[in-house]
C-alpha atoms as a PDB file:
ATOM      1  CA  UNK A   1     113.029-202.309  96.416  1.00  0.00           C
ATOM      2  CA  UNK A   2     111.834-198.718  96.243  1.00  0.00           C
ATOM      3  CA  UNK A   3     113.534-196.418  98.027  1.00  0.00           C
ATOM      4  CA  UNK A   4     111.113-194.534 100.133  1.00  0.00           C
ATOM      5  CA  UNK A   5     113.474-191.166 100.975  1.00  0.00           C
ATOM      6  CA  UNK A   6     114.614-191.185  97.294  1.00  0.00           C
ATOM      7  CA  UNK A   7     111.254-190.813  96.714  1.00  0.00           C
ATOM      8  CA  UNK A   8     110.593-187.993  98.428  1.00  0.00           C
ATOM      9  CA  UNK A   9     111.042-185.645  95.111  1.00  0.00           C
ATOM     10  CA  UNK A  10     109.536-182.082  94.923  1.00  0.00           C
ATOM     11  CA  UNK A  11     109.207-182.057  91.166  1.00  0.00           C
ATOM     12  CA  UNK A  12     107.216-178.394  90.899  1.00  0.00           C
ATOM     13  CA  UNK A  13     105.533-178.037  87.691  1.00  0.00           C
ATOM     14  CA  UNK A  14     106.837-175.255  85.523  1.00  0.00           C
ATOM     15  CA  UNK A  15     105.048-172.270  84.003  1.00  0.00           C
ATOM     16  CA  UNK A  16     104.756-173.986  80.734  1.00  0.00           C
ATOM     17  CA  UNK A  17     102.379-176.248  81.880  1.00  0.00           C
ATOM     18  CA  UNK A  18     100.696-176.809  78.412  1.00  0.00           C
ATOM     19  CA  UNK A  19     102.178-178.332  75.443  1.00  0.00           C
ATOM     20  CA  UNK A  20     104.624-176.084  73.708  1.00  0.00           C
ATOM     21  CA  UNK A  21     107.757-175.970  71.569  1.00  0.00           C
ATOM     22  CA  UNK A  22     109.792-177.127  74.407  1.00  0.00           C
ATOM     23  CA  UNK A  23     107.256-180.292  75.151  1.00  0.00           C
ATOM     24  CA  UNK A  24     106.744-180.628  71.233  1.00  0.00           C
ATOM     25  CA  UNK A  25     108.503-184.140  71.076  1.00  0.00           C
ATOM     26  CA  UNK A  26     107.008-186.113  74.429  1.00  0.00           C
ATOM     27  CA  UNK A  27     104.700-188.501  73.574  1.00  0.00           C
ATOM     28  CA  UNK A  28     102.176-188.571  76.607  1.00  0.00           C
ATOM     29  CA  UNK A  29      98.846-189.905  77.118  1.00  0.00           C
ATOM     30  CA  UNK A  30      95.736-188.522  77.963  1.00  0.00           C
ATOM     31  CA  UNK A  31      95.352-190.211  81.269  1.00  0.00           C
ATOM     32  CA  UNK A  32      95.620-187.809  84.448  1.00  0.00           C
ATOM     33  CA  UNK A  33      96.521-190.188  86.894  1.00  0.00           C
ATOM     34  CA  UNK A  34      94.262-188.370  89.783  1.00  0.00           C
ATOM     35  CA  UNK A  35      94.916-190.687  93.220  1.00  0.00           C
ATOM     36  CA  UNK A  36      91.236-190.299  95.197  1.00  0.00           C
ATOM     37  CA  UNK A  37      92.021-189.337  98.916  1.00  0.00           C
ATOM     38  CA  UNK A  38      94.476-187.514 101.650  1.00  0.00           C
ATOM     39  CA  UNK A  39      94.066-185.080 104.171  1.00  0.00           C
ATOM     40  CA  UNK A  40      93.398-181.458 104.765  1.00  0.00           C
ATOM     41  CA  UNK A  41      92.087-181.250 101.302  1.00  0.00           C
ATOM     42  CA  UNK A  42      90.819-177.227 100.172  1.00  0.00           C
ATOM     43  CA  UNK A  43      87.531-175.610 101.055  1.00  0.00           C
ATOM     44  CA  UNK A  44      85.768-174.988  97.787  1.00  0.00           C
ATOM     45  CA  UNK A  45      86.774-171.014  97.656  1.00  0.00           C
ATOM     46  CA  UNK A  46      89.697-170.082  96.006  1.00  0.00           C
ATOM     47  CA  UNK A  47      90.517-167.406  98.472  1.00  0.00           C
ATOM     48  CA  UNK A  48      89.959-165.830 101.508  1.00  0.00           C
ATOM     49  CA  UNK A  49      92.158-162.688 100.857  1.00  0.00           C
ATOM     50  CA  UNK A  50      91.075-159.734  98.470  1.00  0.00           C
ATOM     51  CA  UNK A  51      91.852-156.212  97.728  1.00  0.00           C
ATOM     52  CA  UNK A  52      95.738-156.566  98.745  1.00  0.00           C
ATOM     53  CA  UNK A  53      97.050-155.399  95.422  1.00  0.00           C
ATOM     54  CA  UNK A  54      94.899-152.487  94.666  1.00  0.00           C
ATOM     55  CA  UNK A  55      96.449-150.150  92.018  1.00  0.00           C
ATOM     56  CA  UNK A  56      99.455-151.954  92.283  1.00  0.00           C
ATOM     57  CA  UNK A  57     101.586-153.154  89.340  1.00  0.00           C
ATOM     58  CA  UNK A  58     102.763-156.757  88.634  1.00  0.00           C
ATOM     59  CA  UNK A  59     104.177-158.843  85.760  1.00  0.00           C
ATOM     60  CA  UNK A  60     104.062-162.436  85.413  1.00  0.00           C
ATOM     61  CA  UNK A  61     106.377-164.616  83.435  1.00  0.00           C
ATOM     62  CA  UNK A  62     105.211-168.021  81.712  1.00  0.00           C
ATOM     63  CA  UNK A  63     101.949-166.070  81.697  1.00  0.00           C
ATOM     64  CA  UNK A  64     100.720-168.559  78.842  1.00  0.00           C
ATOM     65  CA  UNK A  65     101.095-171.217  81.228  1.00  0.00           C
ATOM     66  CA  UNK A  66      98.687-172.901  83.833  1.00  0.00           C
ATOM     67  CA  UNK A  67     100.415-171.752  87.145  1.00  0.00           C
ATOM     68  CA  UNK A  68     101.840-168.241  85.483  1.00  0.00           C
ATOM     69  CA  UNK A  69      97.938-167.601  83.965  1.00  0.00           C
ATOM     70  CA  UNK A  70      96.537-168.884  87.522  1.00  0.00           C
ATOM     71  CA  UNK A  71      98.755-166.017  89.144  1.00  0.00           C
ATOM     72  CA  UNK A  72      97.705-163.286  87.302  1.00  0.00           C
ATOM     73  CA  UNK A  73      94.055-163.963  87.659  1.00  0.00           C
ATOM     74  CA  UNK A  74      94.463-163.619  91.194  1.00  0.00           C
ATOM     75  CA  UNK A  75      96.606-160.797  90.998  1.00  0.00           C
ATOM     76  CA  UNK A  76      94.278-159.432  88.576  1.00  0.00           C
ATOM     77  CA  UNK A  77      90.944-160.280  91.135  1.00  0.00           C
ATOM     78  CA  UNK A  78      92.637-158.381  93.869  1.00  0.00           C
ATOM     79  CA  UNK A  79      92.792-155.347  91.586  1.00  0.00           C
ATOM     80  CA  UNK A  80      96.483-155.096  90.325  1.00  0.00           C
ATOM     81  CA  UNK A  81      97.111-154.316  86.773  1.00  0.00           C
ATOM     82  CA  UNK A  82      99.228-157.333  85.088  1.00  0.00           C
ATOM     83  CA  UNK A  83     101.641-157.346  82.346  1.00  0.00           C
ATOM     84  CA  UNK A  84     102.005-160.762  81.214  1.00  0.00           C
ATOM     85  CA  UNK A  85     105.068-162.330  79.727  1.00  0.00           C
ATOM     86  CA  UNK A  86     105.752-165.555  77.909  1.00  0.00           C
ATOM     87  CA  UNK A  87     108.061-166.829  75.214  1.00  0.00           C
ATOM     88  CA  UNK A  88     104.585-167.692  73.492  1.00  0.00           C
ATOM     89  CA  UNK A  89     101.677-165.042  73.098  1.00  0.00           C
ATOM     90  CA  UNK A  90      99.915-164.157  76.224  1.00  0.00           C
ATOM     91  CA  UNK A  91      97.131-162.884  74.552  1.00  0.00           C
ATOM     92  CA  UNK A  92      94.275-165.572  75.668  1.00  0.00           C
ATOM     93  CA  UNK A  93      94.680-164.506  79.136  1.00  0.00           C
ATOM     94  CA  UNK A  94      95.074-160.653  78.736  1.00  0.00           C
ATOM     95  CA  UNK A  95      91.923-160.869  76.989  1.00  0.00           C
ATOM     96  CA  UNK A  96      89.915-163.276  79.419  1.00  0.00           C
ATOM     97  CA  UNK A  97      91.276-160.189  82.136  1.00  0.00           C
ATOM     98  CA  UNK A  98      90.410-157.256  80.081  1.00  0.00           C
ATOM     99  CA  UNK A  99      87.155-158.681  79.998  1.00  0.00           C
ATOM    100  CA  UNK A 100      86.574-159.822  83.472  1.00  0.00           C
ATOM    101  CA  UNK A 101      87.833-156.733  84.944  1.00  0.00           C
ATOM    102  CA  UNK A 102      87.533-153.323  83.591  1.00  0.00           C
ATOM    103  CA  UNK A 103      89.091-150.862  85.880  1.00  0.00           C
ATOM    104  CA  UNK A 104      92.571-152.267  85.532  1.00  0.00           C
ATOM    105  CA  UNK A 105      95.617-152.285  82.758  1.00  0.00           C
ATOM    106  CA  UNK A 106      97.075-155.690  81.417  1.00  0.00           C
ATOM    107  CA  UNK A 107      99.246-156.100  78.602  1.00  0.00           C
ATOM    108  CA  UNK A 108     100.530-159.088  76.771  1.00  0.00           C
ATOM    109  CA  UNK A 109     104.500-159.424  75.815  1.00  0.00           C
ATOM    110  CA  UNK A 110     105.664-162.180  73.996  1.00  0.00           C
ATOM    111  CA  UNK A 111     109.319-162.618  75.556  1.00  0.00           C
ATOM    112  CA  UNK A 112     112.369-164.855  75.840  1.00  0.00           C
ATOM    113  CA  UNK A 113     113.522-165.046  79.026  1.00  0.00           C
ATOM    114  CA  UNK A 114     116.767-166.058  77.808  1.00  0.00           C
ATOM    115  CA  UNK A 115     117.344-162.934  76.150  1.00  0.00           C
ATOM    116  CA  UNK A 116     118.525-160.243  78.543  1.00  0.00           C
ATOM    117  CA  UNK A 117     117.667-157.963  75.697  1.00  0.00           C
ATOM    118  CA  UNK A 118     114.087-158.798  75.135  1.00  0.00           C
ATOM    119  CA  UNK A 119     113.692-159.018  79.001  1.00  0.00           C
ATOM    120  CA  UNK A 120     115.222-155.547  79.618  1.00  0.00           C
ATOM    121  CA  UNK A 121     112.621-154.101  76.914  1.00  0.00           C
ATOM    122  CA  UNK A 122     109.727-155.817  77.867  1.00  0.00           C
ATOM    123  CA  UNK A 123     110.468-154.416  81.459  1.00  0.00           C
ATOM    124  CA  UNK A 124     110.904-150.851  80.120  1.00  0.00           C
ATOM    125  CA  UNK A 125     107.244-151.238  78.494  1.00  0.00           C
ATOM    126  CA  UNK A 126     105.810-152.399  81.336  1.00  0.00           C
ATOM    127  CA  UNK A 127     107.114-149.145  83.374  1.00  0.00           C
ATOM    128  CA  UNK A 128     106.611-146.834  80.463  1.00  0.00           C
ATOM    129  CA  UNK A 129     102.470-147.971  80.286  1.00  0.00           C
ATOM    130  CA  UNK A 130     102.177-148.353  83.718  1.00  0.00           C
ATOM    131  CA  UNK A 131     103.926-146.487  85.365  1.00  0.00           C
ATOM    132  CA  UNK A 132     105.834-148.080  87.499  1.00  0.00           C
ATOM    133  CA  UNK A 133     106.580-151.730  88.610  1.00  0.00           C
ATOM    134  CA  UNK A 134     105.551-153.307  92.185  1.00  0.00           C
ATOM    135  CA  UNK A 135     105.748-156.841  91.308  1.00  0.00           C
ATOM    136  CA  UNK A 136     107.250-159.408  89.764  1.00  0.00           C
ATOM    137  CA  UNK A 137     106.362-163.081  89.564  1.00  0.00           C
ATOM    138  CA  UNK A 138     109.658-164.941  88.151  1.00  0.00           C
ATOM    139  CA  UNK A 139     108.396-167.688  87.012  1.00  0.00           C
ATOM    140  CA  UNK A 140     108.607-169.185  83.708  1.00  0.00           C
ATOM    141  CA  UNK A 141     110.868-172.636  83.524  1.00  0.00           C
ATOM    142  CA  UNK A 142     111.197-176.041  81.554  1.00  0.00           C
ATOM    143  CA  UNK A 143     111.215-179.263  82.874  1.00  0.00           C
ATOM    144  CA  UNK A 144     113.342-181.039  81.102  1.00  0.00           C
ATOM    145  CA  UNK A 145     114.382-184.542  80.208  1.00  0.00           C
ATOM    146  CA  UNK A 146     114.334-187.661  82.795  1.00  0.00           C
ATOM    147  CA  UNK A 147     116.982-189.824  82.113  1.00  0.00           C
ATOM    148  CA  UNK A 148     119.798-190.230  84.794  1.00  0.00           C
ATOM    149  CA  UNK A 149     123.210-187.954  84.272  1.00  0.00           C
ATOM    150  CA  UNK A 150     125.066-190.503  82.447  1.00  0.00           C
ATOM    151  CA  UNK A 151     122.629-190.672  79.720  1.00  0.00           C
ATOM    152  CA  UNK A 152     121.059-187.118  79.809  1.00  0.00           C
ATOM    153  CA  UNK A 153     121.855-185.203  76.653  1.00  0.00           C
ATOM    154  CA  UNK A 154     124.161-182.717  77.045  1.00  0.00           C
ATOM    155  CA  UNK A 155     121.746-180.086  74.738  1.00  0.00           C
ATOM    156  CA  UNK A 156     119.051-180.296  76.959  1.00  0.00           C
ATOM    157  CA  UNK A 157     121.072-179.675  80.045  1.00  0.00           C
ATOM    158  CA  UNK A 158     122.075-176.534  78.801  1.00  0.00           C
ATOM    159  CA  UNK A 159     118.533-175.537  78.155  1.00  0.00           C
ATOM    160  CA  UNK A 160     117.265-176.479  81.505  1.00  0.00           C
ATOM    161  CA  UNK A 161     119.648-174.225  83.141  1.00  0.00           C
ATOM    162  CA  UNK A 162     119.653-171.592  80.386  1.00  0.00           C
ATOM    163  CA  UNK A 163     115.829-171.062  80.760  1.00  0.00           C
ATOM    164  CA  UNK A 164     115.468-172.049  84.905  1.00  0.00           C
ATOM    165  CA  UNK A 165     118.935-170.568  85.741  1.00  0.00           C
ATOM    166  CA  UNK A 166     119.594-167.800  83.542  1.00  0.00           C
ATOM    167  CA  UNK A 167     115.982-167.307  82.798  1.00  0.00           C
ATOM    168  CA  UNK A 168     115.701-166.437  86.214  1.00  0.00           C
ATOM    169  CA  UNK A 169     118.476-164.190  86.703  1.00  0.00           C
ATOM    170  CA  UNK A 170     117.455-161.891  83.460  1.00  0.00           C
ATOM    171  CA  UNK A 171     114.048-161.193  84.830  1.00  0.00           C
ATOM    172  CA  UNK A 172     115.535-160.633  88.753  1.00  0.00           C
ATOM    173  CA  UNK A 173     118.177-158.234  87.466  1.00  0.00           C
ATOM    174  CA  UNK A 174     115.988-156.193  85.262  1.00  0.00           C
ATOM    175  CA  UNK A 175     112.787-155.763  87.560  1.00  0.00           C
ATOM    176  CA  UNK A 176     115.124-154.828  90.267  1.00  0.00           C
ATOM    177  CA  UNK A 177     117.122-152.285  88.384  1.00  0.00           C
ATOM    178  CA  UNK A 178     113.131-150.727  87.496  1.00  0.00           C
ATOM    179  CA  UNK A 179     112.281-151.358  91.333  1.00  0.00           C
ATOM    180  CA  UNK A 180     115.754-149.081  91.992  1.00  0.00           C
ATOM    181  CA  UNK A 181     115.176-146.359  89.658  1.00  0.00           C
ATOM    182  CA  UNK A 182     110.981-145.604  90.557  1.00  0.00           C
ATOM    183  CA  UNK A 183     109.993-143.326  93.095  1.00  0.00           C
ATOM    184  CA  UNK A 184     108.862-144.400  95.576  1.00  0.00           C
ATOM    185  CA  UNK A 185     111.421-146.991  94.947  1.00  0.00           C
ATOM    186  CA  UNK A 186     110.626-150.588  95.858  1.00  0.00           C
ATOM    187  CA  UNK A 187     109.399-153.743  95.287  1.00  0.00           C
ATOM    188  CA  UNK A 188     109.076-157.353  95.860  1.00  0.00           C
ATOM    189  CA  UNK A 189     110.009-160.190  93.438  1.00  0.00           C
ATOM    190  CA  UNK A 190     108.747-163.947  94.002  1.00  0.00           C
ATOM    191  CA  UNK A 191     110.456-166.518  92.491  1.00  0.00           C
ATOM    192  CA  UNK A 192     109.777-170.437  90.990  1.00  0.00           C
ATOM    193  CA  UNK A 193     112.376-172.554  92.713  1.00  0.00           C
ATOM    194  CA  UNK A 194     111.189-176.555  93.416  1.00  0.00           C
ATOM    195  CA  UNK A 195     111.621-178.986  95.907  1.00  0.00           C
ATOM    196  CA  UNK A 196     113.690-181.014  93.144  1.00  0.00           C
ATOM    197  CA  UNK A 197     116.424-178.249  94.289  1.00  0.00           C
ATOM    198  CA  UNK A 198     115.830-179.315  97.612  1.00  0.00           C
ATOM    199  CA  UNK A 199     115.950-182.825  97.388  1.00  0.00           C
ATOM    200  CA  UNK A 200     117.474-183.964  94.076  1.00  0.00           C
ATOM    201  CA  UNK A 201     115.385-186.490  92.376  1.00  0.00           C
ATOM    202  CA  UNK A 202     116.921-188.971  90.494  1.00  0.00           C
ATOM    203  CA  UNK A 203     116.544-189.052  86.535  1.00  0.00           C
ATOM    204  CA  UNK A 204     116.058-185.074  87.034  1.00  0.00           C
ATOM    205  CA  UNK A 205     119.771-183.944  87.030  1.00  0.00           C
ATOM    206  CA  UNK A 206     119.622-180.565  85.315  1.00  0.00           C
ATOM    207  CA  UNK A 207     116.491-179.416  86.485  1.00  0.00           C
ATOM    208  CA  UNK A 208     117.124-180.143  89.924  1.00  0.00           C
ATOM    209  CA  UNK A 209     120.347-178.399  89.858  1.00  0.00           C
ATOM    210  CA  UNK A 210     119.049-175.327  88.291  1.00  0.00           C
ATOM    211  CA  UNK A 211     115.856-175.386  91.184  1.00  0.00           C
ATOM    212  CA  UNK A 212     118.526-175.421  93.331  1.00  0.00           C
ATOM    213  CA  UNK A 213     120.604-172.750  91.850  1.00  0.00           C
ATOM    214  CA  UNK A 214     117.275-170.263  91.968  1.00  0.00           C
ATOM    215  CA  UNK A 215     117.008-171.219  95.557  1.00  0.00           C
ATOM    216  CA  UNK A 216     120.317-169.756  96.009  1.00  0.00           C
ATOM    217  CA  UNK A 217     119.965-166.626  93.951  1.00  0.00           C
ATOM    218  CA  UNK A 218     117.070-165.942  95.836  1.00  0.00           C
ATOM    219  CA  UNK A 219     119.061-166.182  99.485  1.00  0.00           C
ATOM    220  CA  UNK A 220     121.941-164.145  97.200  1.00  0.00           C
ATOM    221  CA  UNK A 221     120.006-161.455  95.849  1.00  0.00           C
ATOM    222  CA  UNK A 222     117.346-160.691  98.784  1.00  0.00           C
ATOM    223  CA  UNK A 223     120.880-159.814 100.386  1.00  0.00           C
ATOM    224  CA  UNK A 224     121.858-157.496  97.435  1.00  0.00           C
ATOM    225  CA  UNK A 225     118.643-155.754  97.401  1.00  0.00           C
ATOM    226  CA  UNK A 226     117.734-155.380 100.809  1.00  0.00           C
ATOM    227  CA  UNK A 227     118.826-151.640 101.096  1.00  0.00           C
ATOM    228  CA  UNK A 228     116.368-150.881  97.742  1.00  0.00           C
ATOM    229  CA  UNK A 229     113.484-151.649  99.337  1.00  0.00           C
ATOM    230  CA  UNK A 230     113.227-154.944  97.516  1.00  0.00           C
ATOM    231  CA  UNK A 231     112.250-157.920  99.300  1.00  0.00           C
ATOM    232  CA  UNK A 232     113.175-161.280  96.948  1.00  0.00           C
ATOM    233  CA  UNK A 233     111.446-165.117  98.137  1.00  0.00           C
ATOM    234  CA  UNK A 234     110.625-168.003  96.466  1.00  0.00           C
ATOM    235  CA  UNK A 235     108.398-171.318  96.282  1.00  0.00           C
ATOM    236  CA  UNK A 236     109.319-174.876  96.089  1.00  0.00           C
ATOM    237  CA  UNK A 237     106.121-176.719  95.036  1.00  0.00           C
ATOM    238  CA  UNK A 238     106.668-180.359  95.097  1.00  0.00           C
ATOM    239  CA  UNK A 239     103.551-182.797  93.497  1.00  0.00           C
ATOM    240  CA  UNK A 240     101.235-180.509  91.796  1.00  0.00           C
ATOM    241  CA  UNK A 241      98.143-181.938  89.753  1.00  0.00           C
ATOM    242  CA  UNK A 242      96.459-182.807  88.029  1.00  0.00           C
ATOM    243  CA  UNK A 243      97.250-181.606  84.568  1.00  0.00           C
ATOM    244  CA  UNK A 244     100.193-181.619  81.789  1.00  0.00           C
ATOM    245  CA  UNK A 245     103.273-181.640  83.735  1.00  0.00           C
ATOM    246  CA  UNK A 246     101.735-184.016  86.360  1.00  0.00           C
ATOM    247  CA  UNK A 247     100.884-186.718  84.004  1.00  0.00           C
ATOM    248  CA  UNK A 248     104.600-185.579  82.166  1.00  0.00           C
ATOM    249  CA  UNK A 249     106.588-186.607  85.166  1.00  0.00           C
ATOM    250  CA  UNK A 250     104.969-190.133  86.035  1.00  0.00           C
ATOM    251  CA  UNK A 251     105.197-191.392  82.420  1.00  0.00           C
ATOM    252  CA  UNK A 252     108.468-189.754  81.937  1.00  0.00           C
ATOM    253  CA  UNK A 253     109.403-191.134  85.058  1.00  0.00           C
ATOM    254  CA  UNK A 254     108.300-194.848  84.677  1.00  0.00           C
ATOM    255  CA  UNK A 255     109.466-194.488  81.021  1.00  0.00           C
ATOM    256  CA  UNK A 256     113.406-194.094  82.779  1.00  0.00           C
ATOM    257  CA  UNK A 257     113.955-197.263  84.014  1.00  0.00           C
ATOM    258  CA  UNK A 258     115.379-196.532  87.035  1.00  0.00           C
ATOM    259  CA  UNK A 259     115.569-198.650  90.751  1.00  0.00           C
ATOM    260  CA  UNK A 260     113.345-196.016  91.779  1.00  0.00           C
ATOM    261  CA  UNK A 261     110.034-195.861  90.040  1.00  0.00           C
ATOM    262  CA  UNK A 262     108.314-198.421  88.588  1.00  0.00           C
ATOM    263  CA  UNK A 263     107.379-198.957  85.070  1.00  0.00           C
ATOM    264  CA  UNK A 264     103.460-198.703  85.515  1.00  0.00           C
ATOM    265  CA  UNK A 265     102.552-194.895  85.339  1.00  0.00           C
ATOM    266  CA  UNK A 266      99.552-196.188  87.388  1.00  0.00           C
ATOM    267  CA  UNK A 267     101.631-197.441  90.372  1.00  0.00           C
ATOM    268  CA  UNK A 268     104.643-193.907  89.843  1.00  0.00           C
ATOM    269  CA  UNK A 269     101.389-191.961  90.611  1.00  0.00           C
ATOM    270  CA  UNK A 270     100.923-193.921  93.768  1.00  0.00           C
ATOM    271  CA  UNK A 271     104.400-193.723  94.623  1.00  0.00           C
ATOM    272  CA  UNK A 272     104.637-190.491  94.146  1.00  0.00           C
ATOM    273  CA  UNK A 273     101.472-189.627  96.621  1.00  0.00           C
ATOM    274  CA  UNK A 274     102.622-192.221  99.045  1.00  0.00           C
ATOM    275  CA  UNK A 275     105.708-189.714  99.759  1.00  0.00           C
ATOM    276  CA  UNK A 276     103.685-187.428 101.021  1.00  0.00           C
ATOM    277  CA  UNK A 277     102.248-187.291 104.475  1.00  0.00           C
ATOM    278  CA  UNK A 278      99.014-185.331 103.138  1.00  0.00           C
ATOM    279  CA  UNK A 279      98.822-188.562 100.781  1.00  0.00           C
ATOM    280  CA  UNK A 280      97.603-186.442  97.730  1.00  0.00           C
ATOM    281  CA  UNK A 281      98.734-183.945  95.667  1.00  0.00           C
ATOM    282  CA  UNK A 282      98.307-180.198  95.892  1.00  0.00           C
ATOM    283  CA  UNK A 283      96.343-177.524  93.766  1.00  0.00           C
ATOM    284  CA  UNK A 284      97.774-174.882  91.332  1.00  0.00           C
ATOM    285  CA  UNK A 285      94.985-172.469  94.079  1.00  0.00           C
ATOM    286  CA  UNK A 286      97.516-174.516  96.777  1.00  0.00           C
ATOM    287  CA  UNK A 287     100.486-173.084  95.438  1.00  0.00           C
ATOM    288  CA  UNK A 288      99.211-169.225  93.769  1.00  0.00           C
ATOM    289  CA  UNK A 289      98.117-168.789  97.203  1.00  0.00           C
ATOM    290  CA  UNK A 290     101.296-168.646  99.024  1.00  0.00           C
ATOM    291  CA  UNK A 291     102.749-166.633  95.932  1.00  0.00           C
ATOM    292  CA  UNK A 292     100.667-163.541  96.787  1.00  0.00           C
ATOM    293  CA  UNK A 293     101.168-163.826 100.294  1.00  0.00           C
ATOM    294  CA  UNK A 294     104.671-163.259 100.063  1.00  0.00           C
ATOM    295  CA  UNK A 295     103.598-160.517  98.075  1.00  0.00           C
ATOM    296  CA  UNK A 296     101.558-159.231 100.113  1.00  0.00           C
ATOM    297  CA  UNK A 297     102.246-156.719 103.090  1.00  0.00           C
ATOM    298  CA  UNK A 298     101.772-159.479 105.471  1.00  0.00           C
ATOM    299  CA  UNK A 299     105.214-160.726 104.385  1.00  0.00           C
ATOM    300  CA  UNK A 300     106.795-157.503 105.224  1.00  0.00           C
ATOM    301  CA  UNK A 301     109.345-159.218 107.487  1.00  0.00           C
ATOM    302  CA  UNK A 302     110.364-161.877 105.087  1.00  0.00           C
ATOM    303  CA  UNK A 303     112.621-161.746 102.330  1.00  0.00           C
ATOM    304  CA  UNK A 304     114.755-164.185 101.494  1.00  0.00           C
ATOM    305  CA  UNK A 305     112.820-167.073 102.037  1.00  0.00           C
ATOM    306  CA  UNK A 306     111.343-170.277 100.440  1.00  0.00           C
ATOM    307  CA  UNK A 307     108.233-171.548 101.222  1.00  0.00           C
ATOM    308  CA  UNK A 308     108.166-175.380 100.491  1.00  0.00           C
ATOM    309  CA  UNK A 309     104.708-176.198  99.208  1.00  0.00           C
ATOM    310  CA  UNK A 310     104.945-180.156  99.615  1.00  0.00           C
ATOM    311  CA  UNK A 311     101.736-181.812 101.707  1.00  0.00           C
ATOM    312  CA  UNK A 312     104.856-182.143 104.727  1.00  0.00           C
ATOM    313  CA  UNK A 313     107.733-183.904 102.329  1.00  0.00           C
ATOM    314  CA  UNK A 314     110.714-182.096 103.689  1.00  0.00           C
END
C-alpha cells in the first residue's frame, strides 16, 4: 500500500534543468507527464511587480538552466543588470538579455561552483564590471541518483553534496565577503534549498540531506551576516513541472522499485499530484516569483527564512 505521508516529497528541481554532463547517462523519455486540473491555478501574467531592481546588481548561478535563466529574465525585466554563472556557458541567455533590454549590463561566466577559486574570481569580475554586487541568487544544484541508501553509489553521494552543499557555501561566502567590502555595504542572498530537506523522500538520500543542509546554512549564516547588512533566505520548491527534471523524477522514481511509488511513470505522476492539496503542480513563474520577493524591499524584515513553495504539502 502506498504510503500517503511518505509521499508527501518536495523534490525541487535544480538549476540544471536541461540535459547536461551531470544528466549525460539517464535514459528518459520524451513524455511530460502533465496531470490536467487543481486549484488556484496562475492568471496568465507573469507578474504583477516591476521596477523593484532598478540599477541594481545581481548574479545568478545555474544561469544555463530553466529556473536559474527564468530568474534572471525577471531580474533582468525589472531593470537589474545580471551576471550569469553556470558550470556550462551562459551565453544563450546573456545574449537573448542583451537583446531584449538595452539599458542594462549582463555578463556570462562559465563557473564551477565547486571551485572556491573559480567562484571567488568570477565574483571579483562581477564587482570589477559592475561595480558593485546587490544580489545573489544561489542556486545551481544536481539532483542526483534515486536508489535507496543501501544501494546508492557512494561517488554520486559525494557529488550531490559537493555541488548542493559545498556549491552552496562557495557562492554564500564569496558574495558576502563582496557585500562586506562595497560601500554602501549590503546585500541580500537567496538561496535553492527543497522540500526534499524538509521532508526526506525516500530513494533521494543525498540530495535530501544536502537540501537540508542549505536550509541550515541559510538559518546559520543570515545569523553571521546580520550586522553587514546582509539579509540570507531561501526556497523549498516541492513538484515543479512540467519539463526535464519533472519527467526525471517520476521515471527515476518508478524505475527504483521501492514500496512507495509505483512502477508506471503514468500513475508516480498521479501520486505525486495527489500529495498535494492544490492537486497539480506548480510553475517555474510559481517559484521565480517568490525569489524576487525576498529580494525585494518588501522582505526587509525577513532574513533567515524559507519559503516552502509546495501547493500546501507541509
Amino acid at each position: 500500500m502506498i504510503l500517503a505521508r511518505v509521499l508527501q516529497l518536495g523534490l525541487a528541481a535544480p538549476s540544471l534543468t536541461t540535459r547536461s554532463a551531470l544528466y549525460e547517462n539517464d535514459s528518459l523519455s520524451d513524455e511530460t507527464y502533465e496531470v490536467p486540473g487543481g486549484f488556484c491555478e496562475r492568471g496568465e501574467s507573469t507578474t504583477v511587480a516591476f521596477g523593484r531592481f532598478a540599477g541594481k546588481v545581481a548574479i545568478v548561478t545555474g544561469a544555463a538552466g530553466t529556473f536559474g535563466a527564468a530568474c534572471a529574465r525577471r531580474f533582468a525585466a525589472e531593470g537589474a543588470s545580471v551576471a550569469l554563472f553556470d558550470i556550462r556557458s551562459p551565453d544563450e541567455v546573456r545574449s537573448e538579455l542583451d537583446a531584449e533590454h538595452d539599458q542594462q549590463n549582463f555578463t556570462s561566466h562559465v563557473v564551477d561552483v565547486t571551485d572556491f577559486g573559480s567562484v571567488e574570481a568570477a565574483v571579483a569580475d562581477v564587482v570589477a564590471s559592475h561595480g558593485r554586487l546587490d544580489y545573489a541568487f544561489n542556486n545551481a544544484g544536481y539532483q542526483g541518483d534515486f536508489l535507496p541508501v543501501d544501494r546508492y553509489d557512494t561517488e554520486d553521494f559525494r557529488r550531490v553534496t559537493d555541488v548542493n552543499l559545498n556549491g552552496c557555501f562557495n557562492v554564500l561566502k564569496a558574495a558576502a565577503n563582496a557585500m562586506q567590502s562595497q560601500t554602501p555595504r549590503g546585500g541580500c542572498i537567496v538561496q535553492t534549498a527543497s522540500m526534499a530537506g524538509h521532508s526526506a523522500p525516500p530513494n533521494m538520500p543525498a540530495y535530501a540531506a544536502s537540501k537540508a543542509a542549505v536550509d541550515q546554512l541559510t538559518k546559520a549564516a543570515s545569523k553571521d551576516l546580520a550586522p553587514f547588512d546582509i539579509r540570507v533566505n531561501s526556497v523549498s520548491p516541492a513538484f515543479i513541472g512540467p519539463g526535464f527534471m519533472w519527467t526525471r523524477q517520476i521515471e527515476l522514481q518508478a524505475a527504483a522499485g521501492s514500496i512507495y511509488y509505483d512502477p508506471d511513470p503514468a500513475v508516480v505522476a498521479r501520486q505525486m499530484i495527489d500529495c498535494t492539496p492544490l492537486k497539480r503542480y506548480g510553475t517555474i513563474d510559481e517559484v521565480v516569483g517568490p525569489v524576487l520577493f525576498l529580494f525585494s524591499d518588501d522582505a526587509s524584515y525577513l532574513t533567515g527564512v524559507d519559503i516552502q513553495i509546495t501547493g500546501g504539502i507541509n
